[in-house]
PDB file of N, CA and C in Angstrom:
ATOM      1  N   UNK A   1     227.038 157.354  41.159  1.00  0.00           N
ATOM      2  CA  UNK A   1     226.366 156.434  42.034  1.00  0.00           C
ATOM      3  C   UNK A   1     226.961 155.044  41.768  1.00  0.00           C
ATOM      4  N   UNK A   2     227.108 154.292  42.737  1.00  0.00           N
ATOM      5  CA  UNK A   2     227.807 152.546  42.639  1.00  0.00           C
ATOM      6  C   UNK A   2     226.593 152.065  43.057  1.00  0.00           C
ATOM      7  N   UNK A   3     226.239 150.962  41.923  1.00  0.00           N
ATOM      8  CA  UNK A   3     225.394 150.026  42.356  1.00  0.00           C
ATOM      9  C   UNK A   3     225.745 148.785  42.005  1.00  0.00           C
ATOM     10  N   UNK A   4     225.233 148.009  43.059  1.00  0.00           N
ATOM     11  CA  UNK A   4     225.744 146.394  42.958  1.00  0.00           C
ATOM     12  C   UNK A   4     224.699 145.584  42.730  1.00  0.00           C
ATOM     13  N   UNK A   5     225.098 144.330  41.762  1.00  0.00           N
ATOM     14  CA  UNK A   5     224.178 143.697  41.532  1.00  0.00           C
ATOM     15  C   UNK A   5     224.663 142.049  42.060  1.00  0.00           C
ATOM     16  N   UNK A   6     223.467 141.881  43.176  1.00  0.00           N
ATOM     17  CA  UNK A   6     224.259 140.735  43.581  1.00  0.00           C
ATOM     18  C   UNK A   6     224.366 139.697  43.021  1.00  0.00           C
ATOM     19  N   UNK A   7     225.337 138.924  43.062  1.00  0.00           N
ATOM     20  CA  UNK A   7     226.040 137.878  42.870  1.00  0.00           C
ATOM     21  C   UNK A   7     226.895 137.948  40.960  1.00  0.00           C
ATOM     22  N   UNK A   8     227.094 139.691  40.821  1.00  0.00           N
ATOM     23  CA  UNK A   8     227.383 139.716  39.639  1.00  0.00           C
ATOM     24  C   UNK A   8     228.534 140.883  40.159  1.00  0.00           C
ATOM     25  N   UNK A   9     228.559 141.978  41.231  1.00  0.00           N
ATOM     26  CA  UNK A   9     229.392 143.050  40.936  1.00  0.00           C
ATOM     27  C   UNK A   9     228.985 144.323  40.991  1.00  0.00           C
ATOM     28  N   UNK A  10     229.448 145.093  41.082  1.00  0.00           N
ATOM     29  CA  UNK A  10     229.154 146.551  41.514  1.00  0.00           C
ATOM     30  C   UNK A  10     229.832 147.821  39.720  1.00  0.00           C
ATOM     31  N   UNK A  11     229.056 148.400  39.171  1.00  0.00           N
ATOM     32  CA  UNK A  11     228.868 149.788  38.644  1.00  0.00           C
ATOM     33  C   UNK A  11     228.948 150.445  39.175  1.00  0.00           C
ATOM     34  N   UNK A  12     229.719 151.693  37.673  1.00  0.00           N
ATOM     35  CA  UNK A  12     229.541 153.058  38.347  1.00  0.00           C
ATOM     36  C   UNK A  12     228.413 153.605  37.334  1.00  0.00           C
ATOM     37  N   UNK A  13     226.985 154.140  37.777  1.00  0.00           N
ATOM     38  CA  UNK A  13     226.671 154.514  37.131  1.00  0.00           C
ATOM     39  C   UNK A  13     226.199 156.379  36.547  1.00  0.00           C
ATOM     40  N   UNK A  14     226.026 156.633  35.699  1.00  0.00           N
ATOM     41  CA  UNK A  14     226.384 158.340  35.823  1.00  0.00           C
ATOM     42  C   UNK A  14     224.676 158.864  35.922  1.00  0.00           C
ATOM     43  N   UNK A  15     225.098 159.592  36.284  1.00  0.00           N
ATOM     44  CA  UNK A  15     223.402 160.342  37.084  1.00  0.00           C
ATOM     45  C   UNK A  15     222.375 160.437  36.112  1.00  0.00           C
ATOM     46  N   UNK A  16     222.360 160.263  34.808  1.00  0.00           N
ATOM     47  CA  UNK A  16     221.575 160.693  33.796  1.00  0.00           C
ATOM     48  C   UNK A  16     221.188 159.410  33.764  1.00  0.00           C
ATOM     49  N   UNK A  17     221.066 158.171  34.238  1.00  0.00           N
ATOM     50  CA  UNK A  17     220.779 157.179  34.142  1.00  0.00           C
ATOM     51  C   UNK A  17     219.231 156.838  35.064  1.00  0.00           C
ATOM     52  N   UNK A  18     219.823 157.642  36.441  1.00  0.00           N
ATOM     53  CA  UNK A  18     219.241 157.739  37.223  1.00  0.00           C
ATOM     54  C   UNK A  18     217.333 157.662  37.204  1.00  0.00           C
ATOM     55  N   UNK A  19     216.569 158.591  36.489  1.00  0.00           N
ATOM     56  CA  UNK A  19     215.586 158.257  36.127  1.00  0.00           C
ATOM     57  C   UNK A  19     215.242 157.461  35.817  1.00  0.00           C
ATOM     58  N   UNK A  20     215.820 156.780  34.863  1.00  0.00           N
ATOM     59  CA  UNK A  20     215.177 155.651  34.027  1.00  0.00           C
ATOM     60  C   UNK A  20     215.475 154.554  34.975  1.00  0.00           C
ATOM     61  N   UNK A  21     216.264 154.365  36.048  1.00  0.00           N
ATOM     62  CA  UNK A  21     216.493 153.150  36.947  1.00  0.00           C
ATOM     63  C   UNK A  21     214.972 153.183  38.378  1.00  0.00           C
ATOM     64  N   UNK A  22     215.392 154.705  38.145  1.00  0.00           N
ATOM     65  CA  UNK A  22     214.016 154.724  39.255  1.00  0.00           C
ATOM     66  C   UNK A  22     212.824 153.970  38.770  1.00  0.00           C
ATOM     67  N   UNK A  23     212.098 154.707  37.462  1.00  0.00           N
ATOM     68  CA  UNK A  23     210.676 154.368  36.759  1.00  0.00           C
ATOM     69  C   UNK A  23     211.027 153.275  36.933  1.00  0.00           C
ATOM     70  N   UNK A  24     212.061 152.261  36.704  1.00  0.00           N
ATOM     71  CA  UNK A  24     211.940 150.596  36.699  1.00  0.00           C
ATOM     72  C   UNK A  24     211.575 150.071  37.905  1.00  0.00           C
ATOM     73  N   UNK A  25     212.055 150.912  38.887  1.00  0.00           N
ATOM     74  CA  UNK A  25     212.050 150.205  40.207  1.00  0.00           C
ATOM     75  C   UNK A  25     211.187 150.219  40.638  1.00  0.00           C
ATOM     76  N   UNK A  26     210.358 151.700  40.359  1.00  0.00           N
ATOM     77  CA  UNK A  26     208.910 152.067  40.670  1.00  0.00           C
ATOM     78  C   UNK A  26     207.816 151.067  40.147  1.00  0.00           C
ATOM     79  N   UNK A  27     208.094 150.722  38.841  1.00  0.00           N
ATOM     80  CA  UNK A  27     207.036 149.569  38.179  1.00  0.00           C
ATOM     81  C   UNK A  27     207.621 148.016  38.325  1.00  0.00           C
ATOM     82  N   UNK A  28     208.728 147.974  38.875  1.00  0.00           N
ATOM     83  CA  UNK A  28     209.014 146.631  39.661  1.00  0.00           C
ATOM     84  C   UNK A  28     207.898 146.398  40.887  1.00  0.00           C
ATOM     85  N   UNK A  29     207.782 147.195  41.953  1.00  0.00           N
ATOM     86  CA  UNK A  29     207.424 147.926  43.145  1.00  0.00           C
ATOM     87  C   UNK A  29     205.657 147.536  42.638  1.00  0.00           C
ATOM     88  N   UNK A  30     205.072 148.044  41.937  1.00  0.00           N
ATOM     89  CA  UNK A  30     204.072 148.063  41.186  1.00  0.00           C
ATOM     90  C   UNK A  30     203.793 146.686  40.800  1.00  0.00           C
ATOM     91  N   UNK A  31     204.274 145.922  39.957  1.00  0.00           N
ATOM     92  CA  UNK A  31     204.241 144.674  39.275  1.00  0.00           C
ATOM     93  C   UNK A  31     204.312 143.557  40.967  1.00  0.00           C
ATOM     94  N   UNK A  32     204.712 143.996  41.497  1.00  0.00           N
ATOM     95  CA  UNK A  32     205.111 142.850  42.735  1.00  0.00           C
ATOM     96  C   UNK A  32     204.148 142.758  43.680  1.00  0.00           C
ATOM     97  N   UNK A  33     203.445 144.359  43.626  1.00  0.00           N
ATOM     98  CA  UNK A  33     201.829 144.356  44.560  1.00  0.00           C
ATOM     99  C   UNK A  33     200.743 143.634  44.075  1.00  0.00           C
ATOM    100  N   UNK A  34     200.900 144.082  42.157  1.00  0.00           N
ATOM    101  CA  UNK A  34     200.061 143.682  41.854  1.00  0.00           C
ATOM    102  C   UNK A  34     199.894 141.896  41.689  1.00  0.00           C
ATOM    103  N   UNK A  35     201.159 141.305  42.462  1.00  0.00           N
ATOM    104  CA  UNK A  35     201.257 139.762  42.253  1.00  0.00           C
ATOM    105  C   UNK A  35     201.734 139.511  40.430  1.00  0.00           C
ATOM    106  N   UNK A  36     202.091 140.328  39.588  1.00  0.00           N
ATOM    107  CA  UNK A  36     202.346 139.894  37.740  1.00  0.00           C
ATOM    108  C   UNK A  36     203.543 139.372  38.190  1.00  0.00           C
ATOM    109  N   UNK A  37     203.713 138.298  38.113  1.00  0.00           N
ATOM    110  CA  UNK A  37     205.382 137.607  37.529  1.00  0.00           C
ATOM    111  C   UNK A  37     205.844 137.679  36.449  1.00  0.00           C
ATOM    112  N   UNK A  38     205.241 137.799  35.818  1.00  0.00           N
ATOM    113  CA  UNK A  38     205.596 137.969  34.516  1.00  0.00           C
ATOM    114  C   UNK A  38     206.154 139.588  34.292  1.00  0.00           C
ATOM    115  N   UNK A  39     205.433 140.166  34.440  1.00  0.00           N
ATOM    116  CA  UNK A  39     205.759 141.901  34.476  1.00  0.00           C
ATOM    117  C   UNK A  39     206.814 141.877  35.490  1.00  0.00           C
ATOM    118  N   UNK A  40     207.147 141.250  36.354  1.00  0.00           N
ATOM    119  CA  UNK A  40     207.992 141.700  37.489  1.00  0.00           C
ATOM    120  C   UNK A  40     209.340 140.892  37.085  1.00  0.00           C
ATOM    121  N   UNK A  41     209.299 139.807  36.222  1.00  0.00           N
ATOM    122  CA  UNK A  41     210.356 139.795  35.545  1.00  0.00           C
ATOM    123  C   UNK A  41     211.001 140.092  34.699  1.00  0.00           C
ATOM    124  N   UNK A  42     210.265 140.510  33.797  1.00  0.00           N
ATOM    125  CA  UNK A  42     210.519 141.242  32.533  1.00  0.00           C
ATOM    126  C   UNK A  42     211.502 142.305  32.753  1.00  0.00           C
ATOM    127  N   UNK A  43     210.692 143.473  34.127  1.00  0.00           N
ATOM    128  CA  UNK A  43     211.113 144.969  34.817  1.00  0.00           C
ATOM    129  C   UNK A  43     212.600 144.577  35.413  1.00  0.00           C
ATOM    130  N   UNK A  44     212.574 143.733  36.317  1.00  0.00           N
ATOM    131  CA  UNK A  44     213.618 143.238  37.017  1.00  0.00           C
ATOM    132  C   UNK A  44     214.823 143.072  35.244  1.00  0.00           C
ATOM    133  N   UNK A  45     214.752 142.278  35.002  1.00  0.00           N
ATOM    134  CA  UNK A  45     215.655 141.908  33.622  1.00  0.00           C
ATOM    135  C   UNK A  45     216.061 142.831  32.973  1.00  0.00           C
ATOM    136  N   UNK A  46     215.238 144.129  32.683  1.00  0.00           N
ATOM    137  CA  UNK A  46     215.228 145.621  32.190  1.00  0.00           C
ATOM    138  C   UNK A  46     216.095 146.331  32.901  1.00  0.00           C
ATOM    139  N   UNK A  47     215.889 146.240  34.431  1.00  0.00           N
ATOM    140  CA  UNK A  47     216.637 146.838  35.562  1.00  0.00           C
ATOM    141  C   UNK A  47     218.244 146.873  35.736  1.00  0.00           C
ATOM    142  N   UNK A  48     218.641 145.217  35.642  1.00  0.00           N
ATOM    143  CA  UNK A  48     219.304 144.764  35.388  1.00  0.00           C
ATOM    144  C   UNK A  48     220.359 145.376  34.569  1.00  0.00           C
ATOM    145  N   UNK A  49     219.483 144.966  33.303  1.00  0.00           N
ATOM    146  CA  UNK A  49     220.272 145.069  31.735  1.00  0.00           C
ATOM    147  C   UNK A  49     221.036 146.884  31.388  1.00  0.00           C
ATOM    148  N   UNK A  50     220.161 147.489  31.917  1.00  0.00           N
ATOM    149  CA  UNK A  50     220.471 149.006  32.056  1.00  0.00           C
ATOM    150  C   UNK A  50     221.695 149.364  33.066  1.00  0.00           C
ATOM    151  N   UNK A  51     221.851 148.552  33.906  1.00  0.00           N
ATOM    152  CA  UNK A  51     222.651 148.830  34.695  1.00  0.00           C
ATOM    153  C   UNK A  51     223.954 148.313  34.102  1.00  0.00           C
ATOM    154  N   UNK A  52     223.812 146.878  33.591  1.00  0.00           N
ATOM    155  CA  UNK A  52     225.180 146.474  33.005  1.00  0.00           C
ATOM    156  C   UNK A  52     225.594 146.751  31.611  1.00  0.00           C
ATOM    157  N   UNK A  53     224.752 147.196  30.618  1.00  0.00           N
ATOM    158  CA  UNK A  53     224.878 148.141  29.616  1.00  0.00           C
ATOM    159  C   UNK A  53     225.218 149.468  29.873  1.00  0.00           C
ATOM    160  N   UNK A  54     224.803 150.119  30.567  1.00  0.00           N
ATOM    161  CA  UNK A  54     225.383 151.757  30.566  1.00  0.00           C
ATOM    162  C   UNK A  54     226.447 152.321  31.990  1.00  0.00           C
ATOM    163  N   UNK A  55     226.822 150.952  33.164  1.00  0.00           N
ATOM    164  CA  UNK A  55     227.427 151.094  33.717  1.00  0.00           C
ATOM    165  C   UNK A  55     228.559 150.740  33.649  1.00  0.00           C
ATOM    166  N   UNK A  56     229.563 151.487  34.303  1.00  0.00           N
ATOM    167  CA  UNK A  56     231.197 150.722  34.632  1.00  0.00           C
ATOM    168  C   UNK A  56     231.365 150.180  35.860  1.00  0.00           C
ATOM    169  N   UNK A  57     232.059 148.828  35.095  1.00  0.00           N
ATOM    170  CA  UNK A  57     232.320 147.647  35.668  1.00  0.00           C
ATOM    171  C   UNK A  57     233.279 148.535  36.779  1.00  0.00           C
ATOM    172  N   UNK A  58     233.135 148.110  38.412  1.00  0.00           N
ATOM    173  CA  UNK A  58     233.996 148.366  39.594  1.00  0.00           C
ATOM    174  C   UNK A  58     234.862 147.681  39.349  1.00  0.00           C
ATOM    175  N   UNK A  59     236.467 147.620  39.562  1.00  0.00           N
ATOM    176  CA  UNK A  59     237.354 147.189  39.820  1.00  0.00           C
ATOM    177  C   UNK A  59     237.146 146.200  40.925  1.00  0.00           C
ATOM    178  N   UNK A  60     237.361 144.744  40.987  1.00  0.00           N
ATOM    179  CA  UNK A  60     237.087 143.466  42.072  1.00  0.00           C
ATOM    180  C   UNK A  60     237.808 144.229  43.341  1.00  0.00           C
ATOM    181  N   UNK A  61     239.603 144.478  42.381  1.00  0.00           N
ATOM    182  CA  UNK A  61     240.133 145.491  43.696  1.00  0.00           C
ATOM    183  C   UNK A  61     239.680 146.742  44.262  1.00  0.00           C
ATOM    184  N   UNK A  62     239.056 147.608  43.535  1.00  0.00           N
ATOM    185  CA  UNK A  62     238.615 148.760  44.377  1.00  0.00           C
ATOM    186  C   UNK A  62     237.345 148.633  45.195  1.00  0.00           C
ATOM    187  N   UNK A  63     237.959 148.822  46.734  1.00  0.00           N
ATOM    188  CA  UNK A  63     236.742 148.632  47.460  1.00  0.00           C
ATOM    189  C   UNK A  63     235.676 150.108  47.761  1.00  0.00           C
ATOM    190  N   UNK A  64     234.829 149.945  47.051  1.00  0.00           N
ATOM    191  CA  UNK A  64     233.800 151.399  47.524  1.00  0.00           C
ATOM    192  C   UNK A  64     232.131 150.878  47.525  1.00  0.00           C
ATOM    193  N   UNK A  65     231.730 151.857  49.024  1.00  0.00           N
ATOM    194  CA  UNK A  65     230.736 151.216  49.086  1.00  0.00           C
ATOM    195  C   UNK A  65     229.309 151.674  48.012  1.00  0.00           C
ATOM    196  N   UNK A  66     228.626 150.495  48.286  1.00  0.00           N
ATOM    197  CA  UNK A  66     227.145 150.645  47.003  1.00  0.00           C
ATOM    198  C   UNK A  66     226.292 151.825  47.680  1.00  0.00           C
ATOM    199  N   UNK A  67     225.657 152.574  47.084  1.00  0.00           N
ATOM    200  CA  UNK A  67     224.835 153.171  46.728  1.00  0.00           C
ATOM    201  C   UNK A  67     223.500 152.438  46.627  1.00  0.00           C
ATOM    202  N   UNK A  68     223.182 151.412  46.231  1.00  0.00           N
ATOM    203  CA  UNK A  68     222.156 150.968  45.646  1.00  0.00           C
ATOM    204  C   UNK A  68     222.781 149.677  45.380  1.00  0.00           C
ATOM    205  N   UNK A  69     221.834 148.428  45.868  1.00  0.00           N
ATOM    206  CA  UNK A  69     222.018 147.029  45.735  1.00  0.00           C
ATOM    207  C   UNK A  69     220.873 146.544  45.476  1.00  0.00           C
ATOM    208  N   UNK A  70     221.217 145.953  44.406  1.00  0.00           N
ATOM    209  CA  UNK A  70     219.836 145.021  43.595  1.00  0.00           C
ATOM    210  C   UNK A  70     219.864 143.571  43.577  1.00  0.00           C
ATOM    211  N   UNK A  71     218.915 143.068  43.470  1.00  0.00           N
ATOM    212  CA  UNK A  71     219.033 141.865  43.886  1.00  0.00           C
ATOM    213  C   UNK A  71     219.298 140.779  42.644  1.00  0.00           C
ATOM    214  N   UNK A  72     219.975 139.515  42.695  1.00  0.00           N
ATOM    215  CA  UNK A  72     220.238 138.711  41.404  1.00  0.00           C
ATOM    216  C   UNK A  72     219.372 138.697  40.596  1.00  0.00           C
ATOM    217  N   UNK A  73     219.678 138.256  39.049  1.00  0.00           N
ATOM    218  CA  UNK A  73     218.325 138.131  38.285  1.00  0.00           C
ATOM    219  C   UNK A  73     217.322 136.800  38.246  1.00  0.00           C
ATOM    220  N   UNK A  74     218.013 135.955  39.538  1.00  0.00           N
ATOM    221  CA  UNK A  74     216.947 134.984  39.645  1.00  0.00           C
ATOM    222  C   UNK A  74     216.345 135.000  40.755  1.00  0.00           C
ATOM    223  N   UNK A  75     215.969 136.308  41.214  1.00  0.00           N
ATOM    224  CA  UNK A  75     215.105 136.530  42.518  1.00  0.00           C
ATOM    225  C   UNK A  75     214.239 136.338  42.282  1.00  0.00           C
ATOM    226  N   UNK A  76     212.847 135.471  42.823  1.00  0.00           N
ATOM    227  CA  UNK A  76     211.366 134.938  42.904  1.00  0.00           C
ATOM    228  C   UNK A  76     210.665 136.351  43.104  1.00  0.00           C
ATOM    229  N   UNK A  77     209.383 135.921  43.096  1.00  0.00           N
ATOM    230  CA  UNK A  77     208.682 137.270  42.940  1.00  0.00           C
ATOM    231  C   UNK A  77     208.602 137.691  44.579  1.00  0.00           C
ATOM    232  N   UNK A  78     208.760 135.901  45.563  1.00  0.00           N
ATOM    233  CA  UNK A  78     208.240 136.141  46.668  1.00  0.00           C
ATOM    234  C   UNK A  78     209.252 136.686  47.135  1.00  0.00           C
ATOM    235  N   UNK A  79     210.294 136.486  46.551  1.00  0.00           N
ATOM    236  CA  UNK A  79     211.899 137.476  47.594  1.00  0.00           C
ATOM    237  C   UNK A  79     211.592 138.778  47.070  1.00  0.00           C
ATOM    238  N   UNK A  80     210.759 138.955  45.885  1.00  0.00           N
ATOM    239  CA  UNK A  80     211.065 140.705  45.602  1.00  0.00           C
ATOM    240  C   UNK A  80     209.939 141.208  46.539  1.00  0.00           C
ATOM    241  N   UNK A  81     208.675 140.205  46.756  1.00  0.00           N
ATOM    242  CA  UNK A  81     207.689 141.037  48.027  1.00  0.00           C
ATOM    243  C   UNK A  81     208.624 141.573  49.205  1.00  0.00           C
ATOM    244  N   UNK A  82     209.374 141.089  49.865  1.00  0.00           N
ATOM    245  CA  UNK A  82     210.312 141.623  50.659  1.00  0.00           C
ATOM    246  C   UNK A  82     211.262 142.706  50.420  1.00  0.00           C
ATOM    247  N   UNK A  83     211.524 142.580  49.370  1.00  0.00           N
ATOM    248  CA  UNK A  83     212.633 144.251  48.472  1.00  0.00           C
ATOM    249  C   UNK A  83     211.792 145.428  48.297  1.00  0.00           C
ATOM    250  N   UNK A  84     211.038 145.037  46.883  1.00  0.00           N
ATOM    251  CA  UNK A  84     210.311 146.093  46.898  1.00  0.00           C
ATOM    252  C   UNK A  84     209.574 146.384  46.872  1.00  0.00           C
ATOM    253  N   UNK A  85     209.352 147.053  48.222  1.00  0.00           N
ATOM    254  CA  UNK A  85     208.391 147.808  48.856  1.00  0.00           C
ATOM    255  C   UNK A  85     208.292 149.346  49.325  1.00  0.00           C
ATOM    256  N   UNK A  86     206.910 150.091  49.450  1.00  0.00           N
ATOM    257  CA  UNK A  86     207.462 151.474  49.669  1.00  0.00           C
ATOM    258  C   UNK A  86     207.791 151.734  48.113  1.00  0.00           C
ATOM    259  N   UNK A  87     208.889 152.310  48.359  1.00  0.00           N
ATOM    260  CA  UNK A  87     209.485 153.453  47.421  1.00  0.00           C
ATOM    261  C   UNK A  87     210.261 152.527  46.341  1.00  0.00           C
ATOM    262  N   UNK A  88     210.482 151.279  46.692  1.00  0.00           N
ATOM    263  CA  UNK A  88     211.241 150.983  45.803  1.00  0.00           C
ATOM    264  C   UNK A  88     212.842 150.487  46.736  1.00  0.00           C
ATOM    265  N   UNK A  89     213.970 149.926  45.507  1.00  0.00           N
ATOM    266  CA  UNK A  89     215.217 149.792  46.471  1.00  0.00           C
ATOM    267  C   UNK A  89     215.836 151.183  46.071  1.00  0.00           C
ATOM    268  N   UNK A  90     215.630 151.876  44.797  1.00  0.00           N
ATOM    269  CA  UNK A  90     216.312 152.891  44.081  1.00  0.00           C
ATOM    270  C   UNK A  90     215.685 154.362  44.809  1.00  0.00           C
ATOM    271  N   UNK A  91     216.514 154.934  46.208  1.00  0.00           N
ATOM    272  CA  UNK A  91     216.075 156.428  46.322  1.00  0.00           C
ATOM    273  C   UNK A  91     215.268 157.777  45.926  1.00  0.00           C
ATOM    274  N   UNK A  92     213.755 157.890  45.276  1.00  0.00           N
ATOM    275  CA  UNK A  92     213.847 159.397  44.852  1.00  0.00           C
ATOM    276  C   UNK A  92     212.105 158.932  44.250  1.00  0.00           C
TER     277      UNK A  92
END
């Protein structure tokens, strides 16, 4: 799966990851209804950090498209009311 994190770059990340990106997104999703900024930054930062710790860095030159696009880590809580919603940005 390629996921991009904007204004930082696009991962490859390997499927066993996959869960643990969901539950974040799910309690991002969660934290953002419930109005916690605090929890919704923390999750977001977690989200993040997992992705650029256990993913590979895309080549600037190789163009392939994302899978999954997350938003910078200085997104407001009120831009994440607009993201995530529903299910989340992460599929499943």
């Amino acid at each position: 799966m390629i996921v991009r994190i904007l204004t930082e770059g696009q991962y490859r990340i390997e499927s066993s990851l996959f869960d643990r990106l969901n539950a974040l997104d799910n309690a991002i999703v969660e934290a953002v209804a419930a109005g916690d900024e605090e929890r919704f930054r923390t999750l977001l930062a977690e989200l993040l950090d997992q992705v650029r710790r256990h993913g590979i860095p895309v080549s600037p030159d190789e163009f392939v498209e994302s899978d999954v696009i997350l938003p910078p880590p200085d997104t407001t809580i009120e831009e994440a009311r607009r993201l995530f919603v529903g299910d989340g940005l992460i599929p499943g």
